[in-house]
PDB file of N, CA and C in Angstrom:
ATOM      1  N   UNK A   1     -17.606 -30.630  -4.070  1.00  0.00           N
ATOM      2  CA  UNK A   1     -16.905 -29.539  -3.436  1.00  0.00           C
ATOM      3  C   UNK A   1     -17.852 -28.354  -3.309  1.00  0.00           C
ATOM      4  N   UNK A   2     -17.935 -27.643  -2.132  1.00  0.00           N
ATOM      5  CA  UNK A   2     -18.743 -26.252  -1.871  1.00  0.00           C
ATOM      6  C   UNK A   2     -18.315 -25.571  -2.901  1.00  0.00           C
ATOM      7  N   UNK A   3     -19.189 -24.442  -3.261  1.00  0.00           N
ATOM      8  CA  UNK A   3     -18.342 -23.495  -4.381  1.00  0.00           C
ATOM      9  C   UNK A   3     -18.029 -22.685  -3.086  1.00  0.00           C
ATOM     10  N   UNK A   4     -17.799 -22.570  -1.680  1.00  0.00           N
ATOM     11  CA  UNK A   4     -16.964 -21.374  -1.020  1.00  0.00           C
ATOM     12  C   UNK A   4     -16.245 -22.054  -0.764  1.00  0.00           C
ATOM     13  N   UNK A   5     -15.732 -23.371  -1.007  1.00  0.00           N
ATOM     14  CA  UNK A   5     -14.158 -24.173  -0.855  1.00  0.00           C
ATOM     15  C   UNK A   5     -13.640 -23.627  -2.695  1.00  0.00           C
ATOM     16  N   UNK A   6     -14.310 -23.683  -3.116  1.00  0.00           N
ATOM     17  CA  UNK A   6     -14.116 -23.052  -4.737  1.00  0.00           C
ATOM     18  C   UNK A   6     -13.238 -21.864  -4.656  1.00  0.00           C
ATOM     19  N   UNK A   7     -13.857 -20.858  -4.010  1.00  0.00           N
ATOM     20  CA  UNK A   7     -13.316 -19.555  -4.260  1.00  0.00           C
ATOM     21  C   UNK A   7     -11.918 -18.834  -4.218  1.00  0.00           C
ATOM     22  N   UNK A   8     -11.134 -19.619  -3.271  1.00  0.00           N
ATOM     23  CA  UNK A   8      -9.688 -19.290  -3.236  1.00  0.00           C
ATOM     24  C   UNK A   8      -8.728 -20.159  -4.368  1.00  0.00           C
ATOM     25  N   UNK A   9      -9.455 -20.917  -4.803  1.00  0.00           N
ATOM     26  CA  UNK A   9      -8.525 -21.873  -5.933  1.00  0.00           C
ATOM     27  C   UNK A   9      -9.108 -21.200  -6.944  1.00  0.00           C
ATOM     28  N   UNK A  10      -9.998 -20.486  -7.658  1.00  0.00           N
ATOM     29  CA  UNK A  10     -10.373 -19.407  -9.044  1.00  0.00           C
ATOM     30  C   UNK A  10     -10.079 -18.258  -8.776  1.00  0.00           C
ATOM     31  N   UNK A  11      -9.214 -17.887  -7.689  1.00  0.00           N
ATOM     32  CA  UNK A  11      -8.818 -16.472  -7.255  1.00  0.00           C
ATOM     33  C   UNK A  11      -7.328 -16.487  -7.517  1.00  0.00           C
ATOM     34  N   UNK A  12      -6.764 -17.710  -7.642  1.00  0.00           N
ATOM     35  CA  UNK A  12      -5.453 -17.925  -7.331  1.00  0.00           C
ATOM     36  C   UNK A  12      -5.486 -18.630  -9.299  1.00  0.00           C
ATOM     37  N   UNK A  13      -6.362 -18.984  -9.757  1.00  0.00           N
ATOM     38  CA  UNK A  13      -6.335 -18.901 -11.338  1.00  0.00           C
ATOM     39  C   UNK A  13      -5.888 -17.902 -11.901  1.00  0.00           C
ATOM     40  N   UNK A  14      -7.495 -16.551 -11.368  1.00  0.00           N
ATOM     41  CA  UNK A  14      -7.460 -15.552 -12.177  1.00  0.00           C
ATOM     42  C   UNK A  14      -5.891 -15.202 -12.286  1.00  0.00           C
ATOM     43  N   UNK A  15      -5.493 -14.996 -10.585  1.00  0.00           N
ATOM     44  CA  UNK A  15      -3.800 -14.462 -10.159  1.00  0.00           C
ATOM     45  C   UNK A  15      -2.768 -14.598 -11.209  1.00  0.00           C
ATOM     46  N   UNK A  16      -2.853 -16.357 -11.771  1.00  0.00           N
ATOM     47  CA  UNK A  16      -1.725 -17.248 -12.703  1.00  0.00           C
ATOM     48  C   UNK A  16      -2.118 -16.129 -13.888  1.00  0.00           C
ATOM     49  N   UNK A  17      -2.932 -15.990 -14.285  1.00  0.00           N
ATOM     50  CA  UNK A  17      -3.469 -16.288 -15.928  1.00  0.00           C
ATOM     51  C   UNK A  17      -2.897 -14.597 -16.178  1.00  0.00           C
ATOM     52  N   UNK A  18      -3.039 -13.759 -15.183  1.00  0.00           N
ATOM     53  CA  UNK A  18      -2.650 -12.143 -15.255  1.00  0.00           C
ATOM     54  C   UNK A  18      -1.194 -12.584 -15.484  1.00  0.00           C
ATOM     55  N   UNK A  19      -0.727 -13.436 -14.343  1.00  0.00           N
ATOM     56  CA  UNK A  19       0.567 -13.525 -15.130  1.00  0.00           C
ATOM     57  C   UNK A  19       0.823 -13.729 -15.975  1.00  0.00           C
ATOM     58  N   UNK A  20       0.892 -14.926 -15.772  1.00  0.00           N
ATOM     59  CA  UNK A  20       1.303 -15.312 -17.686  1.00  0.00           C
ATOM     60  C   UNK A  20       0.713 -14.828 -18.813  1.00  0.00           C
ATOM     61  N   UNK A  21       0.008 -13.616 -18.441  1.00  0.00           N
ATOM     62  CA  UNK A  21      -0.343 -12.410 -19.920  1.00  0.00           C
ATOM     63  C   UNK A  21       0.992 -11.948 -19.883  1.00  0.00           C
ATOM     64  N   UNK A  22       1.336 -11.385 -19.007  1.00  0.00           N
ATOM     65  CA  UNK A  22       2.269 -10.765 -18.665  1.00  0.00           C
ATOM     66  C   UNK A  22       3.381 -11.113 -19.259  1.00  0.00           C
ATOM     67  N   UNK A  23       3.812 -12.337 -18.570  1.00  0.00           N
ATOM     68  CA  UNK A  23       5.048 -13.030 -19.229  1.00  0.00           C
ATOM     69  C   UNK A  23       5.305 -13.178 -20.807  1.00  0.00           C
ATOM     70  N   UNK A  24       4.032 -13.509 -21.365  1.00  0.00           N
ATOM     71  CA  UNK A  24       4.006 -13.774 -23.011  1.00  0.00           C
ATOM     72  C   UNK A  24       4.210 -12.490 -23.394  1.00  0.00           C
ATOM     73  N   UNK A  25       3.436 -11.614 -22.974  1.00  0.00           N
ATOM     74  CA  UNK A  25       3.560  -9.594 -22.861  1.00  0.00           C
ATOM     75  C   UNK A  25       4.793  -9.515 -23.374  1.00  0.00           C
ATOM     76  N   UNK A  26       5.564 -10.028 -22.312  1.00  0.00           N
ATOM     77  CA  UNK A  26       7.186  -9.634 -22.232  1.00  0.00           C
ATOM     78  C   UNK A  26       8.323 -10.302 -23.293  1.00  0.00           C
ATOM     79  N   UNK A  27       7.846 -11.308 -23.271  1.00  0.00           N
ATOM     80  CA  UNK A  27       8.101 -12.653 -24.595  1.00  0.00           C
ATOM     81  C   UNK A  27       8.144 -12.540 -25.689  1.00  0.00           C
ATOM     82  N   UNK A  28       6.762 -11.884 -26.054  1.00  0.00           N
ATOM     83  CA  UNK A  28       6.382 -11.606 -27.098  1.00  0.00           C
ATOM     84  C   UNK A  28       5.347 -13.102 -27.923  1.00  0.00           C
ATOM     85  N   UNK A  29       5.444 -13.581 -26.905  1.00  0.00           N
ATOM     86  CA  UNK A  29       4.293 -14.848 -27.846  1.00  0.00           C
ATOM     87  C   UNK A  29       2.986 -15.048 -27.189  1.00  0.00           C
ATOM     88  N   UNK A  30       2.277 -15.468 -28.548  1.00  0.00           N
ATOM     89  CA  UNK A  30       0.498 -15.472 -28.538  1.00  0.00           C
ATOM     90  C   UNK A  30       0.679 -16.639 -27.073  1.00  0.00           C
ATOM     91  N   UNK A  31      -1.265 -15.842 -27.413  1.00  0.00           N
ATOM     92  CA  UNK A  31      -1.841 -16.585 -25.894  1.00  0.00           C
ATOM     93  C   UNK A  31      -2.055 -18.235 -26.579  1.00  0.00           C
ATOM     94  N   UNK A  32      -2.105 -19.456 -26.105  1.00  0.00           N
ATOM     95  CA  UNK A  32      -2.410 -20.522 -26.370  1.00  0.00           C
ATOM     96  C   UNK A  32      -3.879 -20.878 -27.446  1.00  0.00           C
ATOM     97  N   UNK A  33      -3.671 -21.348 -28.488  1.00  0.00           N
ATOM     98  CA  UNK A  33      -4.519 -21.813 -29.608  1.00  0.00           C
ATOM     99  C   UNK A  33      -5.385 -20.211 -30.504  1.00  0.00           C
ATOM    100  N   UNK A  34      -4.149 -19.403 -30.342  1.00  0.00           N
ATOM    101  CA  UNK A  34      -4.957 -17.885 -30.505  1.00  0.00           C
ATOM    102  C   UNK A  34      -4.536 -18.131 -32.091  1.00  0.00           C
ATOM    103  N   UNK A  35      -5.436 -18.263 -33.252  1.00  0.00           N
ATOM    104  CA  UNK A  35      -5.073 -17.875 -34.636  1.00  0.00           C
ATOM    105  C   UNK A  35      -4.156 -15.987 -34.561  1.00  0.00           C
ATOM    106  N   UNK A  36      -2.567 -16.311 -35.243  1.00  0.00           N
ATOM    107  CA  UNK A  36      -2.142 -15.353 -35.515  1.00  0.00           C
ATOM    108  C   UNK A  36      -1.741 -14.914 -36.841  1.00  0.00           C
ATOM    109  N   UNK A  37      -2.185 -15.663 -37.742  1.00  0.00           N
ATOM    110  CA  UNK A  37      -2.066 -15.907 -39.138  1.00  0.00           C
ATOM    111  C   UNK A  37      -3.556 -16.610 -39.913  1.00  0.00           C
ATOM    112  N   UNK A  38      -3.850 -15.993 -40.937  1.00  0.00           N
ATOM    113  CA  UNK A  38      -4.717 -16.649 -41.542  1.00  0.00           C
ATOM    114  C   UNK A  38      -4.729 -16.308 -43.247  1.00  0.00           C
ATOM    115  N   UNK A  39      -4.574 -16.863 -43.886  1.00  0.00           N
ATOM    116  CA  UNK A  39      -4.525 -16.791 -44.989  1.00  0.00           C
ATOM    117  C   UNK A  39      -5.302 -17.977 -46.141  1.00  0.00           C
ATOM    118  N   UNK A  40      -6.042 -16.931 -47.278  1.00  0.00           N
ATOM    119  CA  UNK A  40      -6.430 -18.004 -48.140  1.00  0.00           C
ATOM    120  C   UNK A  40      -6.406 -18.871 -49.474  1.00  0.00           C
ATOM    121  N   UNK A  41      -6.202 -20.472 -49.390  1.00  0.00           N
ATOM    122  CA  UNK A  41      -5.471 -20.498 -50.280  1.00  0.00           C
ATOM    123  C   UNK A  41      -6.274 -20.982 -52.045  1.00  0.00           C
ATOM    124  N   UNK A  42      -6.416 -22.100 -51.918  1.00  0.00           N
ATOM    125  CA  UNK A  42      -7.285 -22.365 -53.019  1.00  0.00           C
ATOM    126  C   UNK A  42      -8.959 -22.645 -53.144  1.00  0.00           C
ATOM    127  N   UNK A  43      -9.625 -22.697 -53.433  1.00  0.00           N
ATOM    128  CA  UNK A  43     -10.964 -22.937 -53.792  1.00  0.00           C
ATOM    129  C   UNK A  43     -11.271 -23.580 -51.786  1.00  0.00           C
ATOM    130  N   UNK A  44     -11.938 -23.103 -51.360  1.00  0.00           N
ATOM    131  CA  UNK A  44     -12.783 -24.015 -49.641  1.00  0.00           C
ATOM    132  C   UNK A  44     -11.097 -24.260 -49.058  1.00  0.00           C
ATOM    133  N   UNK A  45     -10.002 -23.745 -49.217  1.00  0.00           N
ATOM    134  CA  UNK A  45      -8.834 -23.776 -48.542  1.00  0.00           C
ATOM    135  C   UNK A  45      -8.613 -22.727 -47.774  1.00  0.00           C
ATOM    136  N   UNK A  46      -7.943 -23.016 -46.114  1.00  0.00           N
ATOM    137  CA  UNK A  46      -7.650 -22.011 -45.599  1.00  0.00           C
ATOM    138  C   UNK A  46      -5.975 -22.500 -44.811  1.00  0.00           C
ATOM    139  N   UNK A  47      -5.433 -21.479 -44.581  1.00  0.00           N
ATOM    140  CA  UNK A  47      -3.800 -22.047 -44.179  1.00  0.00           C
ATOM    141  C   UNK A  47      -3.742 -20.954 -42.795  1.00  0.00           C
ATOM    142  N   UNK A  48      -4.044 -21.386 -41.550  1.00  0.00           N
ATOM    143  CA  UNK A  48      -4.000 -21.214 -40.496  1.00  0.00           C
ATOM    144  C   UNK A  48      -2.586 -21.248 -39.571  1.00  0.00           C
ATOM    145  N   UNK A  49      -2.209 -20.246 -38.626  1.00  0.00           N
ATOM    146  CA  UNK A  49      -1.106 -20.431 -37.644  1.00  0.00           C
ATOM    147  C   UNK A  49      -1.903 -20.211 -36.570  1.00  0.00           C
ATOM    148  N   UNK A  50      -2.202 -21.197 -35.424  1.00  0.00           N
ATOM    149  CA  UNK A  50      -2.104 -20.963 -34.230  1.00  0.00           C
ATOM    150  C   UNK A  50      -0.991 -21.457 -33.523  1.00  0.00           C
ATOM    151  N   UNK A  51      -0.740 -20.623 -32.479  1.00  0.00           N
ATOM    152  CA  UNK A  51      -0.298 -20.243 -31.586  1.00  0.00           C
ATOM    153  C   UNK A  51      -0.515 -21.546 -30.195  1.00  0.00           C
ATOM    154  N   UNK A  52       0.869 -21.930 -29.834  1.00  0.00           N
ATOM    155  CA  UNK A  52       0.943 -22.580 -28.678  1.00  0.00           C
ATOM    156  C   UNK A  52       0.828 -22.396 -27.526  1.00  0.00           C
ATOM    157  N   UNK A  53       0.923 -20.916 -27.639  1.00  0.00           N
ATOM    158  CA  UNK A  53       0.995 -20.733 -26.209  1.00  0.00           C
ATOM    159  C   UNK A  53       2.394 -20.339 -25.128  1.00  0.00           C
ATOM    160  N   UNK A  54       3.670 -21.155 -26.144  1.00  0.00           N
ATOM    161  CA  UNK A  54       5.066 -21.626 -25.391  1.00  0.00           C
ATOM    162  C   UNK A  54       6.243 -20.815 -26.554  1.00  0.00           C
ATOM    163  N   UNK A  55       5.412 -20.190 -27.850  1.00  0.00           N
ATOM    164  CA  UNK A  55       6.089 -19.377 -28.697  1.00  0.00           C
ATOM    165  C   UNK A  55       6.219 -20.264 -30.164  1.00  0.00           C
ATOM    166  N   UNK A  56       5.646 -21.397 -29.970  1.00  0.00           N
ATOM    167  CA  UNK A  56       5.853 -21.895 -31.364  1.00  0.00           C
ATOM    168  C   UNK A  56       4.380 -22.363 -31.583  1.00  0.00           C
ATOM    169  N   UNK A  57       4.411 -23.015 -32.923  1.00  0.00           N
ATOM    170  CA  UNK A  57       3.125 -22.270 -33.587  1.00  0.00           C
ATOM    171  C   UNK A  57       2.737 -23.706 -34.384  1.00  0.00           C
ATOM    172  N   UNK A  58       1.303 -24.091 -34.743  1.00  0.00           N
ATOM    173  CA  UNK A  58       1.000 -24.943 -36.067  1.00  0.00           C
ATOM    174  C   UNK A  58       0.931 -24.788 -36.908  1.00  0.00           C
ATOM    175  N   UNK A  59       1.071 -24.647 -38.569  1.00  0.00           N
ATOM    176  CA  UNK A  59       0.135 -24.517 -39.860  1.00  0.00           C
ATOM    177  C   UNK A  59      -0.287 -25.574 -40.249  1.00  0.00           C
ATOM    178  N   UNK A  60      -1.616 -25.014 -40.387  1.00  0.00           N
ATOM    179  CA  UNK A  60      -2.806 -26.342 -40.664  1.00  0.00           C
ATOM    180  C   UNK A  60      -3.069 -25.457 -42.183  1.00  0.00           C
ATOM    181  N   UNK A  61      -2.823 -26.616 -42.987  1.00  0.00           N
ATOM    182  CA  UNK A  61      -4.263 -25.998 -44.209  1.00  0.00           C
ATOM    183  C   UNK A  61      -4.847 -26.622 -44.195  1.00  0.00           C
ATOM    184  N   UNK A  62      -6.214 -26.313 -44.160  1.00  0.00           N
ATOM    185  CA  UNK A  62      -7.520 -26.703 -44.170  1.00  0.00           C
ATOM    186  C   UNK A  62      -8.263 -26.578 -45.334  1.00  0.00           C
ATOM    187  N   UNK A  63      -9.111 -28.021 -45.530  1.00  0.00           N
ATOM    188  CA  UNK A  63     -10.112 -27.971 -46.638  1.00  0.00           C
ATOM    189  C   UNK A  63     -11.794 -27.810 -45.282  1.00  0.00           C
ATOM    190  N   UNK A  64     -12.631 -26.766 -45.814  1.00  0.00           N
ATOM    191  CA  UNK A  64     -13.864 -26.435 -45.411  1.00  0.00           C
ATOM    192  C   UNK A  64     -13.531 -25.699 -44.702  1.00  0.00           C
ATOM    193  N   UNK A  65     -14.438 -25.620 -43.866  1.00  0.00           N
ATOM    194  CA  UNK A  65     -15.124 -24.309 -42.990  1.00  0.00           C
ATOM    195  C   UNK A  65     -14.343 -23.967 -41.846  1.00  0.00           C
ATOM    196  N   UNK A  66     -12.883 -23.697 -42.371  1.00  0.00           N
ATOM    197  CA  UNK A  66     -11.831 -23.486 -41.259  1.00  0.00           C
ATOM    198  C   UNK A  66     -12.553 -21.911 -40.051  1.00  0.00           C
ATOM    199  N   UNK A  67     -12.723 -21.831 -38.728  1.00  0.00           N
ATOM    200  CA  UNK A  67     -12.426 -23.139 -37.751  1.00  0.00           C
ATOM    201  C   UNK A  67     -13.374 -24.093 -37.401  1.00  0.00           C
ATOM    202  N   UNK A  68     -14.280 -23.920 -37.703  1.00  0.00           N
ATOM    203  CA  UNK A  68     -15.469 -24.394 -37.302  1.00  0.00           C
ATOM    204  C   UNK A  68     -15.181 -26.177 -37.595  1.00  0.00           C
ATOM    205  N   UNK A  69     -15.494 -26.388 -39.458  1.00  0.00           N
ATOM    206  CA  UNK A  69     -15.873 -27.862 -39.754  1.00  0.00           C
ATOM    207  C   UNK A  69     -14.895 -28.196 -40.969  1.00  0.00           C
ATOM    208  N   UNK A  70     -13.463 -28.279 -40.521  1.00  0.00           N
ATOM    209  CA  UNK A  70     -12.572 -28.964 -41.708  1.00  0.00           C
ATOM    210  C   UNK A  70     -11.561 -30.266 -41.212  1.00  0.00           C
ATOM    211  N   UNK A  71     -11.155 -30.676 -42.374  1.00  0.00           N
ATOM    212  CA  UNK A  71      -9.965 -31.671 -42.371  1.00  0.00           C
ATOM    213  C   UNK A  71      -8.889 -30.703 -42.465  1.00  0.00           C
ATOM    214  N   UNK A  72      -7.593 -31.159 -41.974  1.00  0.00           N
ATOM    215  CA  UNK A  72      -6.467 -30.910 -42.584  1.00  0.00           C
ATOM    216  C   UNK A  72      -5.827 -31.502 -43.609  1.00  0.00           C
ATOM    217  N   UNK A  73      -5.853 -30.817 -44.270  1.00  0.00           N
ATOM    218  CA  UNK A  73      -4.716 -31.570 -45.195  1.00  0.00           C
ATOM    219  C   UNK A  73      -3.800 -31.556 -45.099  1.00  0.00           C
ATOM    220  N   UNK A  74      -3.445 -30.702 -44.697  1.00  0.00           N
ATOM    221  CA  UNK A  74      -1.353 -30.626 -44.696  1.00  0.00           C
ATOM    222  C   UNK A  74      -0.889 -29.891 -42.720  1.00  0.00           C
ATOM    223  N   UNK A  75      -0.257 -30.158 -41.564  1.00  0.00           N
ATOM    224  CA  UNK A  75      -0.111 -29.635 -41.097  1.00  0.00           C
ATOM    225  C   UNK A  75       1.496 -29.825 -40.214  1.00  0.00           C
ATOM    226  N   UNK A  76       2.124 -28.523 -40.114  1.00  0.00           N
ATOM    227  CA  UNK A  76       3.219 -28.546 -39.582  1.00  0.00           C
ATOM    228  C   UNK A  76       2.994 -28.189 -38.160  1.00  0.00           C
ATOM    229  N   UNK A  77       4.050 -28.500 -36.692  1.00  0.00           N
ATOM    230  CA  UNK A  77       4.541 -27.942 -36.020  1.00  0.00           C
ATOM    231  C   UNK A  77       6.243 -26.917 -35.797  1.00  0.00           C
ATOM    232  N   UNK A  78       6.162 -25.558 -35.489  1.00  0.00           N
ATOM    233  CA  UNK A  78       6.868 -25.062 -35.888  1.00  0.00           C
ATOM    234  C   UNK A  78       7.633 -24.486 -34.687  1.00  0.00           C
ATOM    235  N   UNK A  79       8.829 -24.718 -33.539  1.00  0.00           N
ATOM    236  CA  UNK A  79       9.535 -24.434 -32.491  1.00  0.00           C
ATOM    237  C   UNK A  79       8.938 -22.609 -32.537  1.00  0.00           C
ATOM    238  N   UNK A  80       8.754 -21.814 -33.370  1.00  0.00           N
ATOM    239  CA  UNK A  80       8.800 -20.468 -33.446  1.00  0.00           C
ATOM    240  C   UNK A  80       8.383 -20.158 -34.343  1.00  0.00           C
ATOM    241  N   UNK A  81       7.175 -19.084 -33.232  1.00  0.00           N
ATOM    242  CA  UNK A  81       5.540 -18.172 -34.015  1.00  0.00           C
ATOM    243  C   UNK A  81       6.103 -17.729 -35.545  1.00  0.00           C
ATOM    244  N   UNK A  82       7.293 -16.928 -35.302  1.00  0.00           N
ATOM    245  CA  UNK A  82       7.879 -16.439 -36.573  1.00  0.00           C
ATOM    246  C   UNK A  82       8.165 -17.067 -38.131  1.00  0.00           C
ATOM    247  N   UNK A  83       8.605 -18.478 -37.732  1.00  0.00           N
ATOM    248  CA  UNK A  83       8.895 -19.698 -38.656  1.00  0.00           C
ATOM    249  C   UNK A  83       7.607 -20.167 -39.236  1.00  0.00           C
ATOM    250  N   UNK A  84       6.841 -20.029 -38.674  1.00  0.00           N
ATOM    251  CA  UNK A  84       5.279 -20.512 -38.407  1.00  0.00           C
ATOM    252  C   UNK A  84       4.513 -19.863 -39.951  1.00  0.00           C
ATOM    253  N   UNK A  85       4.874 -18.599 -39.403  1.00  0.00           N
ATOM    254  CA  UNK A  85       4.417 -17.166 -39.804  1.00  0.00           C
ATOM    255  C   UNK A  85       4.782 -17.132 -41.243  1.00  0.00           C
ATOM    256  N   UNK A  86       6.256 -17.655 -41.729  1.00  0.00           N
ATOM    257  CA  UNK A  86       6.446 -17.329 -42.740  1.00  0.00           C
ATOM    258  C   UNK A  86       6.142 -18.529 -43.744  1.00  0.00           C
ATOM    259  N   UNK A  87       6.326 -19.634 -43.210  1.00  0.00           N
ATOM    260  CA  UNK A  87       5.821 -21.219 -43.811  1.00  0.00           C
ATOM    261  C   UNK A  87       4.521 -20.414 -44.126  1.00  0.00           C
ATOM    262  N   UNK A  88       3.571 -20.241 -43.399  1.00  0.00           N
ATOM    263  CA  UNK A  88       2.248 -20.046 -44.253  1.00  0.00           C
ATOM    264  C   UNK A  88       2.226 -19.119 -45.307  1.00  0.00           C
ATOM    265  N   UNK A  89       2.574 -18.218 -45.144  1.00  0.00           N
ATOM    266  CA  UNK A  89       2.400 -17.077 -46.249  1.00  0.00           C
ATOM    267  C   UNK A  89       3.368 -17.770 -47.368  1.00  0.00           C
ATOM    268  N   UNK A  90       4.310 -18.409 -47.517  1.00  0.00           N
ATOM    269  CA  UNK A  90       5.084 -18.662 -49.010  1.00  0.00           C
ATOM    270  C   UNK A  90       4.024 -20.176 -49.143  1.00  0.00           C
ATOM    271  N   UNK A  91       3.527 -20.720 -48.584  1.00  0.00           N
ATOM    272  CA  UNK A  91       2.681 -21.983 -49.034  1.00  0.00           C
ATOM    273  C   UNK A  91       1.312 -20.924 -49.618  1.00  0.00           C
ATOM    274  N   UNK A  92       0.814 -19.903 -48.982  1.00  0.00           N
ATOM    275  CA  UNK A  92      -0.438 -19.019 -49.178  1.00  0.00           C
ATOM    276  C   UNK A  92       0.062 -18.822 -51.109  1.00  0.00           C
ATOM    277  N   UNK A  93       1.453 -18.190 -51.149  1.00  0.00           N
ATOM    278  CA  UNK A  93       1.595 -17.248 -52.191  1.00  0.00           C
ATOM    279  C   UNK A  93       2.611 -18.682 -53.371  1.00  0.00           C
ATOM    280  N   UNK A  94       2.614 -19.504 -52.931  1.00  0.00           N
ATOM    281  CA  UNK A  94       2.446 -21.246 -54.181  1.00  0.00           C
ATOM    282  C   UNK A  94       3.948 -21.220 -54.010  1.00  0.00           C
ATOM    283  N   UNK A  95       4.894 -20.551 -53.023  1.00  0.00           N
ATOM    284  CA  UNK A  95       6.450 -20.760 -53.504  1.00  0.00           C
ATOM    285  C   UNK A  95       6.474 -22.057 -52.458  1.00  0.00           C
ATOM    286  N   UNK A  96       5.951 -22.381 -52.070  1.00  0.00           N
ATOM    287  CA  UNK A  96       6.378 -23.854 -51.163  1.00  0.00           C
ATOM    288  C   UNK A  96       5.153 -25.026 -51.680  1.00  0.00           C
ATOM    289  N   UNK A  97       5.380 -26.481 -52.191  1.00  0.00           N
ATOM    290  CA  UNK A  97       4.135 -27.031 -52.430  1.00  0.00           C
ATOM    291  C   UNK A  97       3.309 -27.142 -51.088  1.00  0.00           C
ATOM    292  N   UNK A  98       4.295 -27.962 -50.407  1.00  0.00           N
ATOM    293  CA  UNK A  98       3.718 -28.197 -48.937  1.00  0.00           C
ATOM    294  C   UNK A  98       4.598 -27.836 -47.555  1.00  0.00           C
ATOM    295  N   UNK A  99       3.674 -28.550 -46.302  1.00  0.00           N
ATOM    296  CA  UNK A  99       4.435 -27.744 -45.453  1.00  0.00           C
ATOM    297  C   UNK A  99       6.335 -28.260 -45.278  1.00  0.00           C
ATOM    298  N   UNK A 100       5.938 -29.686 -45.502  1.00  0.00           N
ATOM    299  CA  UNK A 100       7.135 -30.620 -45.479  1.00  0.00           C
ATOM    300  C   UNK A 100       8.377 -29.823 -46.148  1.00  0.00           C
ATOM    301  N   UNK A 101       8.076 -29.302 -46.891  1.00  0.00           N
ATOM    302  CA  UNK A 101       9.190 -28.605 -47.892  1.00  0.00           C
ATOM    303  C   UNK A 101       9.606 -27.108 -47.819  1.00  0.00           C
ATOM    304  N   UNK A 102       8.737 -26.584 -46.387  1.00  0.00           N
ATOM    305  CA  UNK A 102       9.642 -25.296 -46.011  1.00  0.00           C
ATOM    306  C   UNK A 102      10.872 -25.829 -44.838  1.00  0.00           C
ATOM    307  N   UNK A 103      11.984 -24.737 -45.300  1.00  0.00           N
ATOM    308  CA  UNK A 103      13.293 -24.683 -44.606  1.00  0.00           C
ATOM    309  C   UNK A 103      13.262 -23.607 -44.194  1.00  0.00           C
ATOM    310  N   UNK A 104      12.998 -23.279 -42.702  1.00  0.00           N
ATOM    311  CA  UNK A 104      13.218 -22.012 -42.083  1.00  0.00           C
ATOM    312  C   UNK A 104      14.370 -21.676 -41.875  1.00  0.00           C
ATOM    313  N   UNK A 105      15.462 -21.893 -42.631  1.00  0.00           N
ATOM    314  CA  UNK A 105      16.592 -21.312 -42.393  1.00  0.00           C
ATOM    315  C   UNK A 105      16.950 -20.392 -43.984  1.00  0.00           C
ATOM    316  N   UNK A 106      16.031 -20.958 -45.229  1.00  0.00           N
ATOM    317  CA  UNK A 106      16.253 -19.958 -45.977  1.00  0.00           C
ATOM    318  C   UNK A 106      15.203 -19.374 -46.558  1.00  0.00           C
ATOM    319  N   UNK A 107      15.731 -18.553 -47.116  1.00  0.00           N
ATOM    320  CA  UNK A 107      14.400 -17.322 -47.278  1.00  0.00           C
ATOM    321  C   UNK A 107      13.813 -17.246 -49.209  1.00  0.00           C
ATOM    322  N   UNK A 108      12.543 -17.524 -48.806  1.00  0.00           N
ATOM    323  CA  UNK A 108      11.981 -17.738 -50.308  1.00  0.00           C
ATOM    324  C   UNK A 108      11.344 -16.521 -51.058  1.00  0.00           C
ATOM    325  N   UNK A 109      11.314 -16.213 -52.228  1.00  0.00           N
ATOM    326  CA  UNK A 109      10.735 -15.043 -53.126  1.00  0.00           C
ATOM    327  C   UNK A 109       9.660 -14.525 -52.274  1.00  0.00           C
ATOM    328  N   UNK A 110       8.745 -15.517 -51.328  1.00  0.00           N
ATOM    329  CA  UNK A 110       7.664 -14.534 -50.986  1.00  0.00           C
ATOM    330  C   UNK A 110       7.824 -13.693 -49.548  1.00  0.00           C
ATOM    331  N   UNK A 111       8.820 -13.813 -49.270  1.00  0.00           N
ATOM    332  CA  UNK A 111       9.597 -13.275 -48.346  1.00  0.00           C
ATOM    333  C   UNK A 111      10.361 -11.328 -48.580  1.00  0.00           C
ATOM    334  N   UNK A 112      10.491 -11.738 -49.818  1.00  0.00           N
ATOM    335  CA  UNK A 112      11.199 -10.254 -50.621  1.00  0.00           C
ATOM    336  C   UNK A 112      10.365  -9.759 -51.109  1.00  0.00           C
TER     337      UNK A 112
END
């Protein structure tokens, strides 16, 4: 393909992508794979939330060199950034063992 057959299809990108700042703007949810949480937990452990993009979120804890060079050890998907948000910090602060065992419907000591 010419890059001047290029130019109206990366013009009509840039166009989308202003939007949908916009829209998330308005939403209120992160841009796609944006870390909005980071917290650390034990010895080369890190307990990460990124961001989908669509308002719900992952927690990964990670053993090594979170983002660069780790495994996961433990990771949830979470419908909502918020749910996301709080699973990590009560797994960060030891009131949850793992992710399996947060209930976002009730609210744990590290919450208060």
């Amino acid at each position: 393909m010419n890059p001047k057959d290029q130019r109206p299809i990366k013009q009509e990108i840039r166009r989308l992508e202003r939007r949908l700042a916009r829209l998330r703007e308005r939403l209120k949810i992160s841009d796609r794979n944006e870390v909005i949480a980071l917290y650390d937990g034990d010895v080369d452990e890190r307990i990460a939330v990124e961001a989908d993009g669509l308002g719900g979120a992952r927690v990964v804890r990670a053993d090594g060199n979170y983002p660069i060079d780790y495994s996961a050890r433990d990771e949830r998907f979470f419908r909502d950034e918020d749910a996301a948000g709080r699973a990590a910090h009560c797994l960060a602060e030891g009131n949850v063992t793992n992710l399996a065992a947060f209930d976002p419907r009730k609210t744990y000591p590290c919450e208060q």
